[in-house]
Structures are given as structure tokens and as C-alpha cells.
Protein backbone atom coordinates (compact mmCIF):
# COMPACT_ATOMS: atom_id res chain seq x y z
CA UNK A 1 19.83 4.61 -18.27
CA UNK A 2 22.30 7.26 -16.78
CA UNK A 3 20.79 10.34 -14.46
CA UNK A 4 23.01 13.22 -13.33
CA UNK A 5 21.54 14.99 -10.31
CA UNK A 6 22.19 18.70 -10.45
CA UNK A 7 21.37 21.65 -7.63
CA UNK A 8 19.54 24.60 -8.83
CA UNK A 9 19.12 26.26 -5.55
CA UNK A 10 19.75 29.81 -5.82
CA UNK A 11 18.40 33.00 -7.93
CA UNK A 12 19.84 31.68 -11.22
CA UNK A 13 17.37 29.18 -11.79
CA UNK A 14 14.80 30.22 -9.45
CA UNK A 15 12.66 31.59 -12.10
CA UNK A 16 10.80 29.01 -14.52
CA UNK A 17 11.30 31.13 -17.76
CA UNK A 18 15.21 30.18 -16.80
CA UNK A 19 15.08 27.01 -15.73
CA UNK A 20 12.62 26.06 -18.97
CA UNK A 21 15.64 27.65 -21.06
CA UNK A 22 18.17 25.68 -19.19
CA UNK A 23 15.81 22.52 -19.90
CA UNK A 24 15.09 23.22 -23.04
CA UNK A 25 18.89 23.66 -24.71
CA UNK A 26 20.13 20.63 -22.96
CA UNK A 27 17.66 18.19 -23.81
CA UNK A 28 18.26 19.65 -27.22
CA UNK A 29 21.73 19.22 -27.05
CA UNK A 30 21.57 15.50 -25.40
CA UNK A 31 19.46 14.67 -28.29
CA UNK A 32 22.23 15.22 -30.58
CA UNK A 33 24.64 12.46 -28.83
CA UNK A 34 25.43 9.47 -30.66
CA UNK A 35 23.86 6.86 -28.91
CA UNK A 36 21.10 8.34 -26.71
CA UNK A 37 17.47 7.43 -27.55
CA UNK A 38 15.75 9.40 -24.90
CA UNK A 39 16.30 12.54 -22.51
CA UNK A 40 14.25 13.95 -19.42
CA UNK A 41 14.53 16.36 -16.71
CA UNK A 42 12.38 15.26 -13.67
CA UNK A 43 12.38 17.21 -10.22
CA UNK A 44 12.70 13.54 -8.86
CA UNK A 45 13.36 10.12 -10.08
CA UNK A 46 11.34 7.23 -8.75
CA UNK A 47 12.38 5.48 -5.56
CA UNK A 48 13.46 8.80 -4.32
CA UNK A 49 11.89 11.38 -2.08
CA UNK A 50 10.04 14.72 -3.59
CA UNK A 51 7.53 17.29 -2.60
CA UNK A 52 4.75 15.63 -0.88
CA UNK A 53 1.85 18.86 -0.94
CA UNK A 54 -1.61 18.95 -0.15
CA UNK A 55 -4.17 18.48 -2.59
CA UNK A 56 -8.14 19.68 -3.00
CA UNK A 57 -10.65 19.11 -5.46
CA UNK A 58 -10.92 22.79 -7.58
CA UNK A 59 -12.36 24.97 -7.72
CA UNK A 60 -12.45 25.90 -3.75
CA UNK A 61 -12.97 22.18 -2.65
CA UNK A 62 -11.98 21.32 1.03
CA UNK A 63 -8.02 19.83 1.56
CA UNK A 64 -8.80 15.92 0.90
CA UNK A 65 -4.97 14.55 0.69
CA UNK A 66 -1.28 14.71 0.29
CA UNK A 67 0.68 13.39 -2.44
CA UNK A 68 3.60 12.87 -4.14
CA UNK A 69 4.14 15.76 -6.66
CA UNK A 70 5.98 16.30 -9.32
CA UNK A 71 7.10 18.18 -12.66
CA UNK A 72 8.93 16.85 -15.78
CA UNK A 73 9.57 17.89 -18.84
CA UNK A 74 11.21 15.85 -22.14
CA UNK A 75 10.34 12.59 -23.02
CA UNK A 76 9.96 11.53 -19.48
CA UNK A 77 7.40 8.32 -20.69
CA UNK A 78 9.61 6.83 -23.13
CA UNK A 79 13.16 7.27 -20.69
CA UNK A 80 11.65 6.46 -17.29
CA UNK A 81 9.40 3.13 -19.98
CA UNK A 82 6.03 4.83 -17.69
CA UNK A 83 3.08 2.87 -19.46
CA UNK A 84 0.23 5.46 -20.10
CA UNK A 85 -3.42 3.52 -18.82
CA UNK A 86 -5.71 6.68 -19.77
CA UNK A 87 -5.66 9.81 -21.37
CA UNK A 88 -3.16 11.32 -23.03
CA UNK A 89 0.54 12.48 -22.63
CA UNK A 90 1.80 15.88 -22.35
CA UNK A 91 2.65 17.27 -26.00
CA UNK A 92 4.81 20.02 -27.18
CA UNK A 93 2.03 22.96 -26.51
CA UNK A 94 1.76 21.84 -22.31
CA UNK A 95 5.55 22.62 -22.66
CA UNK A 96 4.54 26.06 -23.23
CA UNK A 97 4.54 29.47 -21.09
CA UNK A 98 0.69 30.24 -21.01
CA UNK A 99 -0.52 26.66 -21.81
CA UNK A 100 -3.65 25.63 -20.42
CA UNK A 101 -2.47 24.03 -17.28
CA UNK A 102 -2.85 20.37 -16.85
CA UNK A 103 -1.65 17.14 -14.95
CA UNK A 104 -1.10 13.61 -14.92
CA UNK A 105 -1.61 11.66 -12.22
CA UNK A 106 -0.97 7.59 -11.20
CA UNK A 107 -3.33 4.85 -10.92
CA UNK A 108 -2.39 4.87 -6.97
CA UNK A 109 -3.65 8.34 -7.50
CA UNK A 110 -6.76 6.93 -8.90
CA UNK A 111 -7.49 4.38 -6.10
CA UNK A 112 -6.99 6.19 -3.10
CA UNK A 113 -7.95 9.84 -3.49
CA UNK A 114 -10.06 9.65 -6.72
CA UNK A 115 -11.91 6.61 -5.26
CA UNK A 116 -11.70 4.32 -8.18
CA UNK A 117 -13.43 6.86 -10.38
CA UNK A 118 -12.66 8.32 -13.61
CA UNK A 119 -10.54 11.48 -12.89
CA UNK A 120 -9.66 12.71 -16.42
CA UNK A 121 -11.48 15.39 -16.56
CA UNK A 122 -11.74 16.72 -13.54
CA UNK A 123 -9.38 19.66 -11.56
CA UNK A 124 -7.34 19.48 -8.97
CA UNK A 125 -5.25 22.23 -6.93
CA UNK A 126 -2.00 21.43 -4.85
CA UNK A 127 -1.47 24.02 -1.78
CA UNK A 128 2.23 24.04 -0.03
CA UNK A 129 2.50 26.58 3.05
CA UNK A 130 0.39 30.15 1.88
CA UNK A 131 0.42 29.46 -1.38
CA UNK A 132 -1.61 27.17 -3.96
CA UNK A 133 -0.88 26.30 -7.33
CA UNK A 134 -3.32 26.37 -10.67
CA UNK A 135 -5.96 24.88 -11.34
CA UNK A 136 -4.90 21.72 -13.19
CA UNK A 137 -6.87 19.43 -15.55
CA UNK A 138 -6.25 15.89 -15.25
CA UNK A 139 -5.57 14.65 -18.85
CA UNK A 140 -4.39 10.94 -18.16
CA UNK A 141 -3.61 8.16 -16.13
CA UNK A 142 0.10 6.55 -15.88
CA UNK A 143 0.80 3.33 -14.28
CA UNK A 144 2.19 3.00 -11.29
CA UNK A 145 5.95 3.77 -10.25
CA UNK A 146 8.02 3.20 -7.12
CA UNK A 147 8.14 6.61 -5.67
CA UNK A 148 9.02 6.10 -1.75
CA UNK A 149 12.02 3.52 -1.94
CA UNK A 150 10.98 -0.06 -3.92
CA UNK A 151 8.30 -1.24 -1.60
CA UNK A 152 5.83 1.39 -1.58
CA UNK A 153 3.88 3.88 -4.23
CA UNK A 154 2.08 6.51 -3.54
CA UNK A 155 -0.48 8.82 -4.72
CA UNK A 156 1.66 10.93 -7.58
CA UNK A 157 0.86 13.96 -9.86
CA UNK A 158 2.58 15.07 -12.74
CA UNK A 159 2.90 18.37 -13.81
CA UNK A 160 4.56 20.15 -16.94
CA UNK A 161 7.71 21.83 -15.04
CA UNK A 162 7.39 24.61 -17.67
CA UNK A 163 4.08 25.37 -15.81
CA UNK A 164 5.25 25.57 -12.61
CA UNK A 165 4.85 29.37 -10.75
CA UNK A 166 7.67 31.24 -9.53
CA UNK A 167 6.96 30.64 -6.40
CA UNK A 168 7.09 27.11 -6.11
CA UNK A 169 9.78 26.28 -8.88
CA UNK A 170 12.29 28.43 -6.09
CA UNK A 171 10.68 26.65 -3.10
CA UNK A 172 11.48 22.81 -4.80
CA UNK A 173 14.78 23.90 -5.91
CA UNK A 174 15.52 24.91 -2.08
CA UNK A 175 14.96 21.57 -0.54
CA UNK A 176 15.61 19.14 -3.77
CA UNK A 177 17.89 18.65 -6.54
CA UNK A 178 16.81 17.90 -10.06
CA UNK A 179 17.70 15.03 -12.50
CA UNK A 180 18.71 15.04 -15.96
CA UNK A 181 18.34 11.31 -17.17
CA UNK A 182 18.70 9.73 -20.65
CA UNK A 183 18.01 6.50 -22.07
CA UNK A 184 21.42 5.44 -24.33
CA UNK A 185 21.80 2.36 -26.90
CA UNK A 186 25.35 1.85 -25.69
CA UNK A 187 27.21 1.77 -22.83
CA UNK A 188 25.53 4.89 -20.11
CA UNK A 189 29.08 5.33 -18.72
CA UNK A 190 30.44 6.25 -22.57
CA UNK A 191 28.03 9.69 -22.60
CA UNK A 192 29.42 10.64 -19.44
CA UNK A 193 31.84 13.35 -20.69
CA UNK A 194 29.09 14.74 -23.63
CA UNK A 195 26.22 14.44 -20.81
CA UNK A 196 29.03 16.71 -18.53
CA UNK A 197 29.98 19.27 -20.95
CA UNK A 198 26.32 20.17 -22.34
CA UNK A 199 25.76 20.82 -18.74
CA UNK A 200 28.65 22.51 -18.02
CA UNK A 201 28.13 24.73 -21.42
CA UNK A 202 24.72 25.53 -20.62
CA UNK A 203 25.38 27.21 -17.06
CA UNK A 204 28.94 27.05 -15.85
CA UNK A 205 27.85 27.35 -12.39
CA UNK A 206 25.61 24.21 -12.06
CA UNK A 207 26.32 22.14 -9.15
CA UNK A 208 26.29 18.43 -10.35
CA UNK A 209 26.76 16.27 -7.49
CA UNK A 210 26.85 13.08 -9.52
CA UNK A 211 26.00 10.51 -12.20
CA UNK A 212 24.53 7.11 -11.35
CA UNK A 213 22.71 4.58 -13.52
CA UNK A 214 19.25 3.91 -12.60
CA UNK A 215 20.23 0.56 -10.79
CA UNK A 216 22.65 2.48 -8.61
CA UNK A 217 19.78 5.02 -7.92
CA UNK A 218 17.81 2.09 -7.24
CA UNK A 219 20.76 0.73 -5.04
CA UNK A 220 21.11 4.05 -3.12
CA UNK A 221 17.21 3.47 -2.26
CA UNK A 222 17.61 0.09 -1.17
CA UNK A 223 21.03 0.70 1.03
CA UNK A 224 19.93 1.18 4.35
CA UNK A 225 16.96 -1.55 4.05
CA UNK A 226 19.93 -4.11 2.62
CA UNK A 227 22.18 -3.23 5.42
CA UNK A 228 19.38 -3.62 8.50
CA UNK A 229 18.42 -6.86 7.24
CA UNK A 230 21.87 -8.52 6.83
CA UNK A 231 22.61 -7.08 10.45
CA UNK A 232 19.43 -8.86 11.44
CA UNK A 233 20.30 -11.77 9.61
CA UNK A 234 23.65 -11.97 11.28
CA UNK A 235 21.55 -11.70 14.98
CA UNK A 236 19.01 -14.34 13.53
CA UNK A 237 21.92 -16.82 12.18
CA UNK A 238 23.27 -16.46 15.82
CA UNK A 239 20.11 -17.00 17.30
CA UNK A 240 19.34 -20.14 15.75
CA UNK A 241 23.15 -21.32 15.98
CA UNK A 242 22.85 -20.70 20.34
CA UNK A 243 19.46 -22.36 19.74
CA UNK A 244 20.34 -25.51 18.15
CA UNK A 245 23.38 -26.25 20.48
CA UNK A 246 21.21 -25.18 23.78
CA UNK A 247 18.44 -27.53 22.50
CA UNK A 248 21.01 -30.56 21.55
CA UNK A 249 22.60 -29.73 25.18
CA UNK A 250 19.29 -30.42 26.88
CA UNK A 251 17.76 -33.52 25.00
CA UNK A 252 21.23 -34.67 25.13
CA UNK A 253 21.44 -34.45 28.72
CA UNK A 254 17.95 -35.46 29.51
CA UNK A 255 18.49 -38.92 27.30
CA UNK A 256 21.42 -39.75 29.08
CA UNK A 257 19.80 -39.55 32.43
CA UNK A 258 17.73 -42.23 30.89
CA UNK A 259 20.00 -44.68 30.54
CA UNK A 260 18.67 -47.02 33.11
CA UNK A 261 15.29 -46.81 31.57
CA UNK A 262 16.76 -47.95 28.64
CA UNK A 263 18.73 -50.51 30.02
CA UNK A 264 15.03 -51.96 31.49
CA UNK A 265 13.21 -51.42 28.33
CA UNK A 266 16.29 -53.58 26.59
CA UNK A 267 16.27 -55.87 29.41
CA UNK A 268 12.22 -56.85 29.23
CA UNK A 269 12.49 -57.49 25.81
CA UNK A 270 12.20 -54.29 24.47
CA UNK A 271 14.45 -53.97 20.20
CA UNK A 272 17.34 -51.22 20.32
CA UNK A 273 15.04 -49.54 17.13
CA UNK A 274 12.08 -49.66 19.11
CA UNK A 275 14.09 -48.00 21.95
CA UNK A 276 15.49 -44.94 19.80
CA UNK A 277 12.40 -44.57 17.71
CA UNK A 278 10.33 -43.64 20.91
CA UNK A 279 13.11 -41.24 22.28
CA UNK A 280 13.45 -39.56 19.22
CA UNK A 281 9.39 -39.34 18.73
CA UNK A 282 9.90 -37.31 22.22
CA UNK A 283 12.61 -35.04 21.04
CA UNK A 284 10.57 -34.26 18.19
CA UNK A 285 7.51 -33.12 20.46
CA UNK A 286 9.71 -31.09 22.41
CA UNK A 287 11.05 -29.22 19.29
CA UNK A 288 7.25 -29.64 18.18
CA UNK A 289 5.95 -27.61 20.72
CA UNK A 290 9.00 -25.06 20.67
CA UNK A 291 8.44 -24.51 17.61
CA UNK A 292 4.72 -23.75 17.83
CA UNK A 293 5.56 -21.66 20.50
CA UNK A 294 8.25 -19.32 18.28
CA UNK A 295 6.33 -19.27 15.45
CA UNK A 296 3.52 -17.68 17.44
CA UNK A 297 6.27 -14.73 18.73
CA UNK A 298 7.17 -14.21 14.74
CA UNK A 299 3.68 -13.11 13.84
CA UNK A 300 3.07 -11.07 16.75
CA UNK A 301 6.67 -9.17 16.13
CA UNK A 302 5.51 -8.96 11.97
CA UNK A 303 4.89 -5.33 12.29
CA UNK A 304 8.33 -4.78 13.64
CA UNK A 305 10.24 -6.86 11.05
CA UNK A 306 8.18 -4.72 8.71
CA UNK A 307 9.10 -1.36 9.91
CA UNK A 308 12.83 -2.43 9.82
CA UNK A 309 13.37 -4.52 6.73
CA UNK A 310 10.29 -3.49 4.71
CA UNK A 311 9.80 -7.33 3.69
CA UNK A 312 6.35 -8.78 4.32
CA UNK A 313 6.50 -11.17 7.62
CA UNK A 314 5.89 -14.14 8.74
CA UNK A 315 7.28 -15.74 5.86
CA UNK A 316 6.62 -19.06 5.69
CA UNK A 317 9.26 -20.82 4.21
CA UNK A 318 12.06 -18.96 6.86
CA UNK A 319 10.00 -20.39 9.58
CA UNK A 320 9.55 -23.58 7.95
CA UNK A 321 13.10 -24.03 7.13
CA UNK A 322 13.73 -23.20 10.84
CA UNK A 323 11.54 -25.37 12.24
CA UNK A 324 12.88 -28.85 10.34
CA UNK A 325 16.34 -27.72 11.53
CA UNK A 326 15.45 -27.35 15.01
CA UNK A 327 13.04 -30.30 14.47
CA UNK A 328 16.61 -32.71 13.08
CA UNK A 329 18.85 -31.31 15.94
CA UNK A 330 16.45 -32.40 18.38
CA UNK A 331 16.20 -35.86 16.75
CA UNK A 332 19.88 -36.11 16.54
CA UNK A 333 20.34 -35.07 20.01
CA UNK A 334 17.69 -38.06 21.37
CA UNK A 335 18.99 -40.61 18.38
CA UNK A 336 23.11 -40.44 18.98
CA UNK A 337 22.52 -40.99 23.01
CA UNK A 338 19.65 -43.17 22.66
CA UNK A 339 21.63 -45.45 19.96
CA UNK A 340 24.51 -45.42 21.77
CA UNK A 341 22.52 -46.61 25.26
CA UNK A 342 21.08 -49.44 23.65
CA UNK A 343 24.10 -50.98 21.74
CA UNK A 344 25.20 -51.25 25.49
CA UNK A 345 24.69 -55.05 27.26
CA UNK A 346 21.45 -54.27 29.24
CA UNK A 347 23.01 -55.33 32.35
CA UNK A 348 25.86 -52.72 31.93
CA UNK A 349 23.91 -50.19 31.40
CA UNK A 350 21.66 -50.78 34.69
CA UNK A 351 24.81 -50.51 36.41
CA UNK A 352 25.47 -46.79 35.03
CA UNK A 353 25.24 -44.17 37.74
């Protein structure tokens, strides 16, 4: 799947009889290409930021929510592999000046501001700033699509972008850029050039600021989260690293300050292994109760770890693999000195300062 993402901010396109035109000879000329199944024009992709506008119930309903909106036009089902739930698609007549306007909207869409009720059918009206949009009929139901980065989707309409007024076509086009994207059978990177030139042919003056494939879009979402949490990663390796050698420093230290007791134990009869299996039984307490003790600060700093990495905290197995590390360094730290103390002739080792 390739995408090229192309500015249309100024007067040129501003108008949607122009920028239908503009839509409608390229997607008939990236049809033609040897090799490409599919071809859309979206005002965003998913992962990626777009309008968010407010949204009522028509006709003259109060302001209920804000969502995610959108126009397309193309096949944007079949390139973007959408599954419709309800309803039906847009055909060739929504793609129309004068059409009967209409709308799809998400199952997300469905859940949170239709309440889990049946929405085709009904009519809804997106406002941005002083002005609102048409009266749309919702005609069907698409399953859900990552539309704010990969972790989280949110209420989403659809409208035909050959519908959309004046008004707000220039308004989009001011703070966004659009996205051709196309499905191909062979290699994406070999349709570069024809993908280029239709574009170019169609209006010299387009400002294409790149082509990606849908996993580097999907990259470009993910950057910033990737790069937090190896940076975090790096702190928590270094944590753990200071950890473990602080906590074999201490047992370490606090067994050998034993060693009389051990040379008594070993002196009244006491085995070597019964000698290192009872220091090592307190070593594991100690990394016992540690443990219990940092796993407790982990879930009360989950909503932090959240806001940062967007993964979903505490997660068990990290803190489980933590705590058996922690849990063998403190055995090995009470085993080595322990072991070593009672190889020792008891009577030497009463006579260590």
C-alpha cells in the first residue's frame, strides 16, 4: 500500500467542484497503472490526526460530542481493507454534486455517542467555529480503525468529500494535507514515478511532500512512543543493574559480619547445607519484601507509564521477571559468603574479627 501526502492549501483547490475534478482524473488515471488494484483519496489516513468537530443530533439537537471527521472518496473500503458491519457503502451517485447527503460512521461511533443503538437511519450535523455542515444520513456502520496513533480509536464519521461545502473543504485544506493512497499487486515503490507524474499532470503546482508505505505511516505514528520507551528502558535497565549490585553489596556485607555465628552454628553441630540454606532463606525474604514493596510503587505510577509509553501497566511478566532476578542476586549474595564461611574449620572462623 503506497500513500503520497499532498497540500492543497490555497485558492486552487479550495473549492470542492475543483478538488472533486482533481480527485476524480487521478483516481482515473491511477486506475490505469499496471499493477494497482485499488485507489483512494482520504483527507486523513488512519493513525494520523484530522478534524476533530462537534457533532449534534439533526435537526436542531443540542451539541452532544466531538469526533473524528472525515471525507473520502474512491474505493477507500477495498484500499484502506475497512470491513463494512451495517449498512451500506457509498456508491457512485453519493460521489455526486447535489447527492442526497449522507455519512458513515464507526462502531466506536456507535458505542459511545449513539449509545449502542442502531444509528442508520438517523441524522447527524457536524458544527466547526460559525459554521455547520448538512444534515447527513447515516447509511452504515464500518469497523473500527486506528485513528489517534495505534493505541486508541475514536468516534469517526465518514463523509463523501464530493459533498463537502466550500467552506469547510478550504478550512481542512488550511490546517491538513490530503492523501492519495493505492493498493498495488507488485512492489508499492515500482508505481512511484506513474503515481508522481499523474499528479504532477493533473495540477503542476501540487505540493507533494512525500510517499510512504502504510507501515512507514504507521512507523511515523509510532516514533515518538518507540523512542520514550527505549529511553525508559535504558533508565529501567540501569535501575535494576544499580539495584542488583546495591542489594548483593548489602546481603554480602551483612553475611560476612556473620561469620562467627556461623562458625557457632558449625561448631554445635550444625551441617554447612543446613548453614547456607537458612542464610539464603533470609536473603530471599529480604528481596521478598523489596519486592512487594516495588511492585506496589509500579501500580501506583501505571497512569504515568501510560501517558508516556501508551502500553498498558503493571505488566506482569516485567515485574515478575524482575522480581526472580532480584530474588537470585539476593540468594547468590547470602549463598557465595555463607558457603564460603562454612567450608572454613569452625575454630578459624571464631577467630575472624
Amino acid at each position: 500500500m503506497l500513500t503520497a501526502r499532498v497540500s492543497l492549501q490555497g485558492p486552487t483547490n479550495g473549492s470542492g467542484e475543483a478538488a472533486a475534478a482533481l480527485y476524480r482524473r487521478t483516481l482515473e488515471e491511477l486506475a490505469r497503472v499496471p499493477g494497482v488494484e485499488a485507489a483512494t483519496v482520504a483527507s486523513n489516513l488512519p493513525v494520523e490526526r484530522g478534524p476533530n468537530l462537534a457533532l449534534r443530533e439533526a435537526p436542531g439537537g443540542p451539541i452532544a460530542s466531538s469526533v473524528d471527521w472525515r471525507y473520502v472518496t474512491g474505493d477507500y473500503l477495498r484500499v484502506l481493507r475497512v470491513p463494512l458491519v451495517a449498512g451500506r457503502a457509498f456508491g457512485a451517485a453519493d460521489h455526486r454534486a447535489g447527492a442526497t447527503p449522507v455519512a458513515l460512521v464507526n462502531e466506536e461511533y456507535v458505542r459511545r455517542v449513539g449509545d449502542g443503538r442502531t444509528v442508520i437511519g438517523t441524522r447527524l450535523q457536524a458544527t466547526v467555529v460559525d459554521f455547520d455542515d448538512e444534515a447527513r444520513e447515516v447509511v452504515g456502520v464500518l469497523g473500527d480503525v486506528r485513528t489517534r496513533g495505534v493505541t486508541a480509536t475514536r468516534p469517526t464519521v465518514f463523509v463523501p468529500a464530493e459533498q463537502v461545502p466550500d467552506e469547510l473543504l478550504g478550512l481542512i485544506h488550511g490546517f491538513f494535507p490530503v492523501s492519495w493512497a493505492l493498493r498495488a499487486r507488485a512492489d508499492a515503490a515500482g508505481v512511484v514515478p506513474s503515481v508522481e507524474r499523474i499528479l504532477r499532470e493533473a495540477d503542476p503546482l501540487l505540493s507533494i511532500t512525500g510517499f510512504r508505505s502504510m507501515d512507514e505511516v504507521v512507523g511515523g505514528a509510532v516514533a515518538a512512543t518507540r523512542f520514550r520507551t527505549f529511553v525508559l528502558g535504558l533508565f529501567a535497565a540501569a535501575a535494576l543493574t544499580l539495584a542488583a549490585a546495591g542489594l548483593y553489596g548489602v546481603v554480602a556485607y551483612a553475611v560476612a559480619q556473620r561469620t562467627k555465628e556461623i562458625g557457632i552454628r558449625l561448631a554445635l553441630g550444625a551441617s554447612g547445607r543446613q548453614v547456607t540454606a537458612g542464610f539464603a532463606l533470609g536473603g530471599i525474604a529480604l528481596a521478598a519484601l523489596g519486592a512487594a514493596v516495588g511492585a506496589g510503587a509500579a501500580v501506583l505510577v501505571a497512569g504515568l507509564l501510560r501517558s508516556l509509553t501508551g502500553a498498558q501497566p503493571p505488566d506482569p511478566w516485567t515485574i515478575a521477571g524482575v522480581v526472580l532476578i532480584l530474588a537470585a542476586v539476593s540468594a547468590t549474595a547470602t549463598i557465595v559468603p555463607a558457603r564460603r564461611a562454612a567450608g572454613v574449620d569452625p575454630m578459624r572462623t571464631l577467630r575472624v574479627e
